[in-house]
Each structure stands twice: as structure tokens, then as C-alpha cells.
PDB file of N, CA and C in Angstrom:
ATOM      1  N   UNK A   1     -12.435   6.689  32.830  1.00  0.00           N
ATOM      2  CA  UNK A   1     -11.195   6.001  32.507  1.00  0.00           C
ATOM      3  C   UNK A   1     -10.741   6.440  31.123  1.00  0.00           C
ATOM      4  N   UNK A   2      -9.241   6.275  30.937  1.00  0.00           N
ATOM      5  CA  UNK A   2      -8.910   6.815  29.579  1.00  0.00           C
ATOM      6  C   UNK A   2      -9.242   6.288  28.238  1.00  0.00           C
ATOM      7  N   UNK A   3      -8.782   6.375  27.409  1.00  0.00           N
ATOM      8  CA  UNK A   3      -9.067   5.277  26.466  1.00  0.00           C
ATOM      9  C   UNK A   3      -7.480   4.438  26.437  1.00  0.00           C
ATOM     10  N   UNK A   4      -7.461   3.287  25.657  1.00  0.00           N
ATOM     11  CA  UNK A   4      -6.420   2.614  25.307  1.00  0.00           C
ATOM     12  C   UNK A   4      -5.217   3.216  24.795  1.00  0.00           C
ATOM     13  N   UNK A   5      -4.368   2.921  25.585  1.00  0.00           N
ATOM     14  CA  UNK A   5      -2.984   3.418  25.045  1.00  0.00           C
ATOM     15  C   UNK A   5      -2.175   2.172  23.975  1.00  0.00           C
ATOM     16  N   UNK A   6      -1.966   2.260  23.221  1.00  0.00           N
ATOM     17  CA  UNK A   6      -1.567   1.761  21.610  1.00  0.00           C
ATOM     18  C   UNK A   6       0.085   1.664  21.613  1.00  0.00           C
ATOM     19  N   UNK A   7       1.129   1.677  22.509  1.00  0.00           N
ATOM     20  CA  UNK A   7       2.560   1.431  21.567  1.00  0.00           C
ATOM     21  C   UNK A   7       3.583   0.682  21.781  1.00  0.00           C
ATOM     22  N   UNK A   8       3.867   0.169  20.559  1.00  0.00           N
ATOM     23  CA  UNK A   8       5.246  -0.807  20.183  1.00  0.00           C
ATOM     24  C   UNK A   8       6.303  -0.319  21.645  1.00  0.00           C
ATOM     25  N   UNK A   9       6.923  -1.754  22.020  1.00  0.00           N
ATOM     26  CA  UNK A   9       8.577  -0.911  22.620  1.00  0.00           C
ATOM     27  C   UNK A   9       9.110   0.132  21.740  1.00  0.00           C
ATOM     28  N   UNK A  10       9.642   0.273  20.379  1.00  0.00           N
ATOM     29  CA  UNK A  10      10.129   0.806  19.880  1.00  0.00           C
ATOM     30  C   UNK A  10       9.623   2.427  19.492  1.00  0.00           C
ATOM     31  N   UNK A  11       8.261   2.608  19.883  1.00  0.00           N
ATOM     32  CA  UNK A  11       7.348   3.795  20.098  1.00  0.00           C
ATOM     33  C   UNK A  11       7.857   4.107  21.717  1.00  0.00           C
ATOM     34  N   UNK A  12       7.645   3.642  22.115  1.00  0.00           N
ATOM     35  CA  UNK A  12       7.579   3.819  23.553  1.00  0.00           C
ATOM     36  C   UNK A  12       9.272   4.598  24.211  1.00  0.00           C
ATOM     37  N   UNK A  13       9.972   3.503  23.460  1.00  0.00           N
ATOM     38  CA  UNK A  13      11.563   4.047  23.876  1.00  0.00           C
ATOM     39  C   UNK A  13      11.535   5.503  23.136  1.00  0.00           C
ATOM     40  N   UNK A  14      11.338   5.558  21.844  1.00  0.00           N
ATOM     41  CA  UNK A  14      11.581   7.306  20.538  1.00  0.00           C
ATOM     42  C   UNK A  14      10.976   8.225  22.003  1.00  0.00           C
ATOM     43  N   UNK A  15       9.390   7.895  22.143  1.00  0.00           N
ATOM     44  CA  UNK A  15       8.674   8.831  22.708  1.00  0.00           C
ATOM     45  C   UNK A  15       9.635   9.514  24.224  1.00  0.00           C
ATOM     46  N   UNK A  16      10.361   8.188  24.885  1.00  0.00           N
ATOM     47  CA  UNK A  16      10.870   8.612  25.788  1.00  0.00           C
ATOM     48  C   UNK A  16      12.355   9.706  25.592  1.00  0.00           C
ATOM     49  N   UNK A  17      12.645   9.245  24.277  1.00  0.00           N
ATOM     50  CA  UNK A  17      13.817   9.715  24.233  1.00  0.00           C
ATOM     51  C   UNK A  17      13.533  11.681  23.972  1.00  0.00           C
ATOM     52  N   UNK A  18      12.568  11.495  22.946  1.00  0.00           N
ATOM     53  CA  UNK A  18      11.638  12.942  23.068  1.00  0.00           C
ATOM     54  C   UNK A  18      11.585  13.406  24.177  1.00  0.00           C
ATOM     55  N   UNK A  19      10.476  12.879  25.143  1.00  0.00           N
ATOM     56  CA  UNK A  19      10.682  13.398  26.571  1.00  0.00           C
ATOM     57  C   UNK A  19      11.768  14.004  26.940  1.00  0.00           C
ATOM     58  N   UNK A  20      13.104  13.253  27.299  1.00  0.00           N
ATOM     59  CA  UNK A  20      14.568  13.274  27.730  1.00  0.00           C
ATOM     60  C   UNK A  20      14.928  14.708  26.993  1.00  0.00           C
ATOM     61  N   UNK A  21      15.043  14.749  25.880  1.00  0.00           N
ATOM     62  CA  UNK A  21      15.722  15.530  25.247  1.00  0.00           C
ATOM     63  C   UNK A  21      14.986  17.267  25.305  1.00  0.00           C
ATOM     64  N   UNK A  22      13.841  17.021  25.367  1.00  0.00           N
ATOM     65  CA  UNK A  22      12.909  18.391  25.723  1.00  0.00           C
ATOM     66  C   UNK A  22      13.288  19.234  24.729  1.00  0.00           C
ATOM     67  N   UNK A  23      12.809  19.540  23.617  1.00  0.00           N
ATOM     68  CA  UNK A  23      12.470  20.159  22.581  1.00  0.00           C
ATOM     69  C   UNK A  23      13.407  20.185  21.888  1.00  0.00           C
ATOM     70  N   UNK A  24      14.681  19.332  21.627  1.00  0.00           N
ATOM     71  CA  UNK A  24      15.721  19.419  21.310  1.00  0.00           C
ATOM     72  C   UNK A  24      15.713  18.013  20.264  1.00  0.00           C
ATOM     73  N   UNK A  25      14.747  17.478  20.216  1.00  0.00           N
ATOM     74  CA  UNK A  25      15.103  15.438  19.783  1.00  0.00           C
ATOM     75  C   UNK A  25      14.346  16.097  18.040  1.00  0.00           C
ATOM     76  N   UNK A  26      15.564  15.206  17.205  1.00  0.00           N
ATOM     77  CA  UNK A  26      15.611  15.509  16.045  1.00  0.00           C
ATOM     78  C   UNK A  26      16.433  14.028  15.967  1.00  0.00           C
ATOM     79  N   UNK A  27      16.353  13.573  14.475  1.00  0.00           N
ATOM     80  CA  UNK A  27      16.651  12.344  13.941  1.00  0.00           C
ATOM     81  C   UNK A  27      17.863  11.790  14.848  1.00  0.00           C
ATOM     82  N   UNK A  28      19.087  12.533  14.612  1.00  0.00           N
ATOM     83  CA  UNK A  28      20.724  12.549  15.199  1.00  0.00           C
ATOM     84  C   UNK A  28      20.437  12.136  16.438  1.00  0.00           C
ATOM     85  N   UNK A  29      19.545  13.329  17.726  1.00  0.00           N
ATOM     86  CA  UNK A  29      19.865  13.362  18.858  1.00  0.00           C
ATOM     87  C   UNK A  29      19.402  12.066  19.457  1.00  0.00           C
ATOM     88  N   UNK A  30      17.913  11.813  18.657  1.00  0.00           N
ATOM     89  CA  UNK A  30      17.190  11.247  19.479  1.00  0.00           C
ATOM     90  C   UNK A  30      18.333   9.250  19.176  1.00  0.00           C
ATOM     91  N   UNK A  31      18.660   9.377  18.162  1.00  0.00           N
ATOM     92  CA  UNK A  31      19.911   7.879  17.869  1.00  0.00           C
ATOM     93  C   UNK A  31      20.720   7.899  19.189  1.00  0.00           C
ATOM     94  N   UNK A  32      21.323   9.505  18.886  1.00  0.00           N
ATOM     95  CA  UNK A  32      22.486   9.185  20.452  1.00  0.00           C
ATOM     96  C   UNK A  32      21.977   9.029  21.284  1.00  0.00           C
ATOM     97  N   UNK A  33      20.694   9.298  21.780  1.00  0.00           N
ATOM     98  CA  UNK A  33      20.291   8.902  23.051  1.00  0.00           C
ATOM     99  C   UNK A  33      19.681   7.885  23.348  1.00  0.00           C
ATOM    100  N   UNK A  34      19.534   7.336  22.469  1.00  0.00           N
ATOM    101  CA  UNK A  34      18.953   6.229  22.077  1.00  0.00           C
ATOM    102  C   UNK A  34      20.167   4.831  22.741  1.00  0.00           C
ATOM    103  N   UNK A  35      21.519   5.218  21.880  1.00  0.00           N
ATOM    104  CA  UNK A  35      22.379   4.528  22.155  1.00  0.00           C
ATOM    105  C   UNK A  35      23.148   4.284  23.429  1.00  0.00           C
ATOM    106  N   UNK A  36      22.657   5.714  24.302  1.00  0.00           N
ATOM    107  CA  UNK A  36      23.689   6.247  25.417  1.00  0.00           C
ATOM    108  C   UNK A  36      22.745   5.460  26.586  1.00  0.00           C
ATOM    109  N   UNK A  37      21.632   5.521  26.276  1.00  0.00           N
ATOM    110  CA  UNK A  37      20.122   5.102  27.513  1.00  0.00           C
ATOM    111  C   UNK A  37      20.027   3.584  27.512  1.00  0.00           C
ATOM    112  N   UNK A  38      19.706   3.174  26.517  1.00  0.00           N
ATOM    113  CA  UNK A  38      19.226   1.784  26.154  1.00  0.00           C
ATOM    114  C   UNK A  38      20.011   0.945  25.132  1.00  0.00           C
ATOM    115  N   UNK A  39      21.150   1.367  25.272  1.00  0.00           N
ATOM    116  CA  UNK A  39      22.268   0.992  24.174  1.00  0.00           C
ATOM    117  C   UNK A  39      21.365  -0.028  22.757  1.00  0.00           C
ATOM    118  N   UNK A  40      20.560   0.886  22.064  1.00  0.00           N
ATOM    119  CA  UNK A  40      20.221   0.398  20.794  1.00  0.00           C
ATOM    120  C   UNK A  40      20.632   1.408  19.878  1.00  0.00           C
ATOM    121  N   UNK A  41      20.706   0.823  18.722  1.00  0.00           N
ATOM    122  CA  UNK A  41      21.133   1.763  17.459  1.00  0.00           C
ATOM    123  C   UNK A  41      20.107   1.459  16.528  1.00  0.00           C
ATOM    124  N   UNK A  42      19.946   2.644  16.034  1.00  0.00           N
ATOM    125  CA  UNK A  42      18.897   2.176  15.059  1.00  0.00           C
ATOM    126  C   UNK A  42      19.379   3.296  13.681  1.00  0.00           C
ATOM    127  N   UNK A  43      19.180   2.904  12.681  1.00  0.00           N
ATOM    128  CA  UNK A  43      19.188   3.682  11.895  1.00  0.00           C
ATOM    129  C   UNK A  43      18.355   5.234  11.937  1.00  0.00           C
ATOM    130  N   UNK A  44      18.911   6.155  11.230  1.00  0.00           N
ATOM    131  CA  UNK A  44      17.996   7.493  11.318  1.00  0.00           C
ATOM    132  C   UNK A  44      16.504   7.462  10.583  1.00  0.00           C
ATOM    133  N   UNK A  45      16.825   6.667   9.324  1.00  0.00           N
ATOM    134  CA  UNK A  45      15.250   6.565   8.784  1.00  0.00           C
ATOM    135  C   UNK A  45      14.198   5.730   9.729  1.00  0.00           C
ATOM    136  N   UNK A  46      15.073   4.638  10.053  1.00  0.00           N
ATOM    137  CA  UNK A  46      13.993   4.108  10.943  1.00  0.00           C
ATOM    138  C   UNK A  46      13.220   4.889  12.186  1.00  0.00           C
ATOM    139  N   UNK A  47      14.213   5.632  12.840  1.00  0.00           N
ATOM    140  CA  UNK A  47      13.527   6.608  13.690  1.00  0.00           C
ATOM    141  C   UNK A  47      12.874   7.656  13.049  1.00  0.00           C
ATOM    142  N   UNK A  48      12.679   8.269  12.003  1.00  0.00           N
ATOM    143  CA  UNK A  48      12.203   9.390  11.147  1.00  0.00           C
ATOM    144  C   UNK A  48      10.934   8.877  11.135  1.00  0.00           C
ATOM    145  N   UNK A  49      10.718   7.549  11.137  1.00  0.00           N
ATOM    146  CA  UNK A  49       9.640   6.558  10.748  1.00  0.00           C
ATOM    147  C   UNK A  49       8.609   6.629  11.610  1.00  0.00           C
ATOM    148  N   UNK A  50       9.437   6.130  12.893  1.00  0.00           N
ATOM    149  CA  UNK A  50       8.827   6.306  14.365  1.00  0.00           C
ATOM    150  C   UNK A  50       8.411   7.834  14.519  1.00  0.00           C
ATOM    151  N   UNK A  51       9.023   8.934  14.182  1.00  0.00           N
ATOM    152  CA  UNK A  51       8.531  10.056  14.908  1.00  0.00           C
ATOM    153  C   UNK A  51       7.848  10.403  14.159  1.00  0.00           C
ATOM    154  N   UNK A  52       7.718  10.196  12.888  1.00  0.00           N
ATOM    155  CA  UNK A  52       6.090  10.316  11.895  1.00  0.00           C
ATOM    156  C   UNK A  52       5.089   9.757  12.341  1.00  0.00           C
ATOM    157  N   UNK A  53       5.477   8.207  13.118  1.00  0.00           N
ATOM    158  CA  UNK A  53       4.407   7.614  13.528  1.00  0.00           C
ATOM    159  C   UNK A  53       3.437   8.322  14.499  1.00  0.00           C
ATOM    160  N   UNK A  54       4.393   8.315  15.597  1.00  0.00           N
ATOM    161  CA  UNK A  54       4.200   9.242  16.726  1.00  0.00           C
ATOM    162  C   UNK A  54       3.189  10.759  16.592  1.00  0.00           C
ATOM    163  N   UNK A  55       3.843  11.292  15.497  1.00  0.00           N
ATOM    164  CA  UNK A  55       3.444  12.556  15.467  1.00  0.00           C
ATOM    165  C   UNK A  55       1.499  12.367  14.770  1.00  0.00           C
ATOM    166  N   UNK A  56       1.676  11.286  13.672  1.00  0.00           N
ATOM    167  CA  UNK A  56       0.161  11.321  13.936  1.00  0.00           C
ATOM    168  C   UNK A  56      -0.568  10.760  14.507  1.00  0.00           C
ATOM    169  N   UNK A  57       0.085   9.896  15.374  1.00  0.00           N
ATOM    170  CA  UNK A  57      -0.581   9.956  16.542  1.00  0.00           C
ATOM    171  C   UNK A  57      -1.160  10.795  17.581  1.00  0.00           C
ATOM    172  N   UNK A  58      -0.900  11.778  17.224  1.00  0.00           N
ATOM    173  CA  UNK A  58      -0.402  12.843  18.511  1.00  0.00           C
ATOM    174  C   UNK A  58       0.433  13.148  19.896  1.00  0.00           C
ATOM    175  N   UNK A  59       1.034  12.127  19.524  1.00  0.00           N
ATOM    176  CA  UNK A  59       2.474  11.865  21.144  1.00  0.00           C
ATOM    177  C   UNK A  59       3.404  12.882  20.891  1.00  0.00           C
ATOM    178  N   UNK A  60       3.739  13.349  19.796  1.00  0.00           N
ATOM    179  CA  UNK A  60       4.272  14.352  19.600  1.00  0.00           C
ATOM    180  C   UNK A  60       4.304  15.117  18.392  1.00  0.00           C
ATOM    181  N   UNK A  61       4.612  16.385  18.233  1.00  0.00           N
ATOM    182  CA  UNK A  61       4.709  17.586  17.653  1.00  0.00           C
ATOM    183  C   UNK A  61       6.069  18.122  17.543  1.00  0.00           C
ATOM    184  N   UNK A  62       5.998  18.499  15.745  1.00  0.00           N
ATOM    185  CA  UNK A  62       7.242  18.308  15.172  1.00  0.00           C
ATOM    186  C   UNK A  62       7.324  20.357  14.630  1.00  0.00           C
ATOM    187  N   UNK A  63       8.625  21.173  14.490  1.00  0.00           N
ATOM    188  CA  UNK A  63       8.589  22.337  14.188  1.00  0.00           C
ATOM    189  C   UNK A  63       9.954  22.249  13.249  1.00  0.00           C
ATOM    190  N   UNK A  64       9.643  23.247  12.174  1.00  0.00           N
ATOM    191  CA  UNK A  64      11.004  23.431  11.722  1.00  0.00           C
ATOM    192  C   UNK A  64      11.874  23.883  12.830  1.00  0.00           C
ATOM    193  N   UNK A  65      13.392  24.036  12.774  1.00  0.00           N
ATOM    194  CA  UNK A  65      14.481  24.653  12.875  1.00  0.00           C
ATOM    195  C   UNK A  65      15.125  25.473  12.205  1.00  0.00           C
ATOM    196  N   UNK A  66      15.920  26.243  12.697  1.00  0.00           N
ATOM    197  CA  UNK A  66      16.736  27.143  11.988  1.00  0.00           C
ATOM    198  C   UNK A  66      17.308  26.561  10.861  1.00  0.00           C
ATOM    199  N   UNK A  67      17.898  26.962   9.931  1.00  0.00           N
ATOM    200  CA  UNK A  67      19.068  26.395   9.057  1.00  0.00           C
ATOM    201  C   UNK A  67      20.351  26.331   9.496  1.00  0.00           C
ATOM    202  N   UNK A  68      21.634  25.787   9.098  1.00  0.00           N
ATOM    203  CA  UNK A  68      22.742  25.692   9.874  1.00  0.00           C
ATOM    204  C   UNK A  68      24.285  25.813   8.445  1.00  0.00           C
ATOM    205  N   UNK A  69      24.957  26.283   8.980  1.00  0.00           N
ATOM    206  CA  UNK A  69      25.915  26.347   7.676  1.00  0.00           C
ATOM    207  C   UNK A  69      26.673  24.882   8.149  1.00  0.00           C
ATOM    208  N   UNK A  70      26.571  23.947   9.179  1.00  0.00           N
ATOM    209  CA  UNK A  70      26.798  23.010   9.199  1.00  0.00           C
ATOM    210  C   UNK A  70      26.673  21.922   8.751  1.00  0.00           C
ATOM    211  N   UNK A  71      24.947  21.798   8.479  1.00  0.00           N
ATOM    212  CA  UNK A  71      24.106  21.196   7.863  1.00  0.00           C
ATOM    213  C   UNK A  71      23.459  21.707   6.191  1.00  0.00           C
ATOM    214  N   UNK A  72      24.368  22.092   5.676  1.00  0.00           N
ATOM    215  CA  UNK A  72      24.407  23.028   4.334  1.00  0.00           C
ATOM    216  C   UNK A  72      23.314  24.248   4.303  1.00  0.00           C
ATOM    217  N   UNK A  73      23.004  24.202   4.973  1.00  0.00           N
ATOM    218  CA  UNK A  73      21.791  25.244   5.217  1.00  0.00           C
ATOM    219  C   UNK A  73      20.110  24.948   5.783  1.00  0.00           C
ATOM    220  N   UNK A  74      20.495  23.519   5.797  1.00  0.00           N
ATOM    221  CA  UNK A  74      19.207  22.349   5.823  1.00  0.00           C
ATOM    222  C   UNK A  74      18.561  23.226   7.007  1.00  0.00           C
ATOM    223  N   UNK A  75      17.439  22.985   7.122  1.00  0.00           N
ATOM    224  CA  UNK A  75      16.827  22.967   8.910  1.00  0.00           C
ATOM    225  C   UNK A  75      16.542  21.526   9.339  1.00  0.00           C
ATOM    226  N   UNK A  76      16.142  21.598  10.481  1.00  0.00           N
ATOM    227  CA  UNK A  76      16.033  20.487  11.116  1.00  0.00           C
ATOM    228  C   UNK A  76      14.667  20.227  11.609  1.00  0.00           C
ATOM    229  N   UNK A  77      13.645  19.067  11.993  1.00  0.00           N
ATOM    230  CA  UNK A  77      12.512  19.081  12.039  1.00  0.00           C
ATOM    231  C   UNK A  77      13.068  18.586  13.448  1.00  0.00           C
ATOM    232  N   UNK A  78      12.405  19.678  14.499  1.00  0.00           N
ATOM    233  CA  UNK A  78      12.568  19.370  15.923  1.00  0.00           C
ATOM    234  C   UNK A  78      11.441  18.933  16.366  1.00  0.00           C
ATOM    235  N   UNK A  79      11.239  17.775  17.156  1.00  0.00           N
ATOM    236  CA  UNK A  79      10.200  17.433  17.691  1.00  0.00           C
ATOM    237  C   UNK A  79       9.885  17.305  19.000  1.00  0.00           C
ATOM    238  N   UNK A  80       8.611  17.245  19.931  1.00  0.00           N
ATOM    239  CA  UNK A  80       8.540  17.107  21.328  1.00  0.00           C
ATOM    240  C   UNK A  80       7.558  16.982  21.732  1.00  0.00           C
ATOM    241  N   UNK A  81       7.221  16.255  22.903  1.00  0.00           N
ATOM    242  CA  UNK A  81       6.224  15.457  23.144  1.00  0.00           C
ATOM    243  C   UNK A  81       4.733  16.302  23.858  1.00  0.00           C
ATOM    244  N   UNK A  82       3.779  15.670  23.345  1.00  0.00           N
ATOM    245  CA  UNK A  82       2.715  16.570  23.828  1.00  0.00           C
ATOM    246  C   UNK A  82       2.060  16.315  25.102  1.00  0.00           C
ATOM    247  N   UNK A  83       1.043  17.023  25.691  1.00  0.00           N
ATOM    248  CA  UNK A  83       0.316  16.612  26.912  1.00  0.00           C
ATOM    249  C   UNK A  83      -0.518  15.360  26.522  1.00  0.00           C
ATOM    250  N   UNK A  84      -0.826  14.549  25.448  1.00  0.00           N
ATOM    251  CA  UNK A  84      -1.237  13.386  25.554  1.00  0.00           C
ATOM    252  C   UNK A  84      -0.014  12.457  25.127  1.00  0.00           C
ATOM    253  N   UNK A  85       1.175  12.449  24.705  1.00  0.00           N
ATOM    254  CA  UNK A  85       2.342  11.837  24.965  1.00  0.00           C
ATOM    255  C   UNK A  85       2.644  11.398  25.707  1.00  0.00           C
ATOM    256  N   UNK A  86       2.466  12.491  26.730  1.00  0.00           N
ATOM    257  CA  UNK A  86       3.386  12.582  28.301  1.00  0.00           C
ATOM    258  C   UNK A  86       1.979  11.721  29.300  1.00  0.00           C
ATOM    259  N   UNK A  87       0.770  11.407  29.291  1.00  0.00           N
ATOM    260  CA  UNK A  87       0.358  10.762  29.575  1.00  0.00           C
ATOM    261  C   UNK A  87       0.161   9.856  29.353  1.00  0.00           C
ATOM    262  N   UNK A  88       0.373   8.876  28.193  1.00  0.00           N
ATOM    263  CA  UNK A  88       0.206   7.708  27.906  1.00  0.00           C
ATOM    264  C   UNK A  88       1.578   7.347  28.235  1.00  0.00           C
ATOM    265  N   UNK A  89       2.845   7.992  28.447  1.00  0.00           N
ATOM    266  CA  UNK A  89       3.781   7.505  29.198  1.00  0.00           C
ATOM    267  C   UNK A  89       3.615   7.196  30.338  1.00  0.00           C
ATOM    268  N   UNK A  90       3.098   7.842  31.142  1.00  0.00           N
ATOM    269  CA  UNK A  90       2.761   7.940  32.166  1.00  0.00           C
ATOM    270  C   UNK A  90       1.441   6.682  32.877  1.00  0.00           C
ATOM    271  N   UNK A  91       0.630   6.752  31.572  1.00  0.00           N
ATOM    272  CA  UNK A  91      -0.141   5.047  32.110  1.00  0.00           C
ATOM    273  C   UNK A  91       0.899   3.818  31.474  1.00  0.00           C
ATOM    274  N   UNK A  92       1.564   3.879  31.114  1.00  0.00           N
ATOM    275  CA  UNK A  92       2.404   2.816  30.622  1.00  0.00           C
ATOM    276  C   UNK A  92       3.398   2.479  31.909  1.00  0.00           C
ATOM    277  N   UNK A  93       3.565   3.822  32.261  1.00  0.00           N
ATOM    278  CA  UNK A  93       4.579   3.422  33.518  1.00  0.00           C
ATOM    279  C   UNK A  93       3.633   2.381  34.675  1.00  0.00           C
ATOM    280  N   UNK A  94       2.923   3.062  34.643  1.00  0.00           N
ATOM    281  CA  UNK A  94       1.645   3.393  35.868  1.00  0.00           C
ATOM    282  C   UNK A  94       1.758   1.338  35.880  1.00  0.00           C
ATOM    283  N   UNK A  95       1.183   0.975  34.644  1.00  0.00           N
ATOM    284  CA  UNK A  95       0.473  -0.102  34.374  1.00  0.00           C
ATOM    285  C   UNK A  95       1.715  -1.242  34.484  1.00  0.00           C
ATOM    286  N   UNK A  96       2.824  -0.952  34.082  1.00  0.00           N
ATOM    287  CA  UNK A  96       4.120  -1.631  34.115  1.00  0.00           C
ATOM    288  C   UNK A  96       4.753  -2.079  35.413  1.00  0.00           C
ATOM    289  N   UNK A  97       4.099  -0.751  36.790  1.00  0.00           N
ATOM    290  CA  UNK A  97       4.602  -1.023  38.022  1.00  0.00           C
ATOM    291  C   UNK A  97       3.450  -1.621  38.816  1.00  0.00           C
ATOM    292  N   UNK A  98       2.530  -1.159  38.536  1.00  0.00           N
ATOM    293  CA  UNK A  98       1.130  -2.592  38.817  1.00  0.00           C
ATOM    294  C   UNK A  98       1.829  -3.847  38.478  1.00  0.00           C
ATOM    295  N   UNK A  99       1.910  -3.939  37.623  1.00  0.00           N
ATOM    296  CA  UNK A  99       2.525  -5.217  37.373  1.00  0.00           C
ATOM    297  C   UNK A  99       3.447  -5.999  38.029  1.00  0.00           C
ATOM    298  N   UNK A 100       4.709  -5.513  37.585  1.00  0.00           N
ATOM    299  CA  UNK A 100       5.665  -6.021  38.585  1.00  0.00           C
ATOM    300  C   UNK A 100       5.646  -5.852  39.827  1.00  0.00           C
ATOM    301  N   UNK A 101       4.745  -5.208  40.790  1.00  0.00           N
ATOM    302  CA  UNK A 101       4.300  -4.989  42.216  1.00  0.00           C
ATOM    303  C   UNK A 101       3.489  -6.049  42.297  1.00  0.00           C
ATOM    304  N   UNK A 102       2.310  -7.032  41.334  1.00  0.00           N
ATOM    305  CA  UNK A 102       1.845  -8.140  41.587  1.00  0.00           C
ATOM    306  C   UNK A 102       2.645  -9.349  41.286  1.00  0.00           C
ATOM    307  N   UNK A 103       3.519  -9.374  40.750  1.00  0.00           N
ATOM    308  CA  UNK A 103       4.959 -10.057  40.244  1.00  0.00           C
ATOM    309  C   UNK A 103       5.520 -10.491  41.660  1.00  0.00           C
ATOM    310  N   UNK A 104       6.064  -9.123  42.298  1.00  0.00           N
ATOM    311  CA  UNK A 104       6.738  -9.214  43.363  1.00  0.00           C
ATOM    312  C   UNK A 104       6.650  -9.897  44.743  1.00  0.00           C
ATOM    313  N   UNK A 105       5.044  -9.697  44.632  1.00  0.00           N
ATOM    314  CA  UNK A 105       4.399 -10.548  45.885  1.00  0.00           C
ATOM    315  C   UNK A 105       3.451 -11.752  45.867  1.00  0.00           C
ATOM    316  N   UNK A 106       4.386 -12.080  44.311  1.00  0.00           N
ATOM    317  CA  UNK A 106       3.620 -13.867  44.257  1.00  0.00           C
ATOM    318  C   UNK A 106       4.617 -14.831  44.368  1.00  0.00           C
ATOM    319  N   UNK A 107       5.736 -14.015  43.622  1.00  0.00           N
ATOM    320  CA  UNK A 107       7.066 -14.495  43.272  1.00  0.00           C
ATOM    321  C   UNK A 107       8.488 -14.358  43.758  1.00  0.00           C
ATOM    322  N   UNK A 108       8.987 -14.945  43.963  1.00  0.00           N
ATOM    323  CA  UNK A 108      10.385 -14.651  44.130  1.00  0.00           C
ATOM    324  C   UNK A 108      11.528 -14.460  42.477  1.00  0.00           C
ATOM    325  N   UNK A 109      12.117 -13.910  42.503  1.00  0.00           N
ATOM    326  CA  UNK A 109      13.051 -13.426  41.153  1.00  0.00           C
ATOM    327  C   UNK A 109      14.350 -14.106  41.566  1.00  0.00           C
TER     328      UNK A 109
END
């Protein structure tokens, strides 16, 4: 059996939004999608926060980017989710539909 999977909703939603975005989720993207999916807004530091969290965790892995004459020359720290990311999503799901599948057939909604 695995070991314990460890995360906040607010881990859980970043990580997904990582997923979604596939090597593309950086502070900006991962807000809009954030907003477009689960209509929350969150500030950018606060998510910067989360994907630091994340990252030492190991849920995901962060790379520079190019520079951009858009972004004054800045790069961008792109991040994306790893093979133990993508499984602890995956028992979270797992464990979430256990659930509401014993929910379903005790209860009426």
C-alpha cells in the first residue's frame, strides 16, 4: 500500500490546475485557470506559495523559461506535475469516489 497522501483543497486544486495546463502552468496561467474551472481567484503570490509548496513536496517540478520582451525580459518559472503528483491525484480521486459510492447507497441526496 502507498504511503499517505498529505493535501490542503487548495494544494489539490494548484496541483490540478498543473495537470490541466501540461507544462505550460506558471503563476498567471495557473490564476486563469483557476478562475475559469473552479471560479476562485487567488492572488499570484499566494499561488507562487502553493507551487513552492508543491514542488518540495515533489508533486511537481519547476524549469526556467525563455525570457520575453513582453515580460521585460523576465523568464518565467514553468512548472508541471510529476509521476508522484499525478498519483496522489489519482488516490485522492480514487478515495473521494469510494466515498461518495458509500454515500450513495446509504443515502438519498
Amino acid at each position: 500500500m502507498s504511503s499517505r497522501i498529505y493535501l490542503g483543497e487548495l494544494e489539490e486544486l494548484i496541483l490540478l490546475m498543473v495537470a490541466l495546463l501540461n507544462k505550460e502552468a506558471y503563476g498567471v496561467t495557473v490564476a486563469e485557470e483557476l478562475k475559469a474551472q473552479a471560479n476562485r481567484e487567488l492572488s499570484i503570490s499566494a499561488i507562487h506559495a502553493v507551487l513552492h509548496r508543491l514542488e518540495e513536496k515533489g508533486f511537481v517540478k519547476s524549469k526556467m523559461g525563455g525570457a520575453s520582451t513582453e515580460r521585460g525580459g523576465r523568464r518565467k518559472r514553468l512548472f508541471s506535475i510529476t509521476a508522484h503528483g499525478r498519483n496522489a491525484l489519482e488516490e485522492l480521486r480514487d478515495t473521494r469516489n469510494l466515498i461518495w459510492n458509500l454515500i450513495a447507497k446509504t443515502t438519498t441526496l
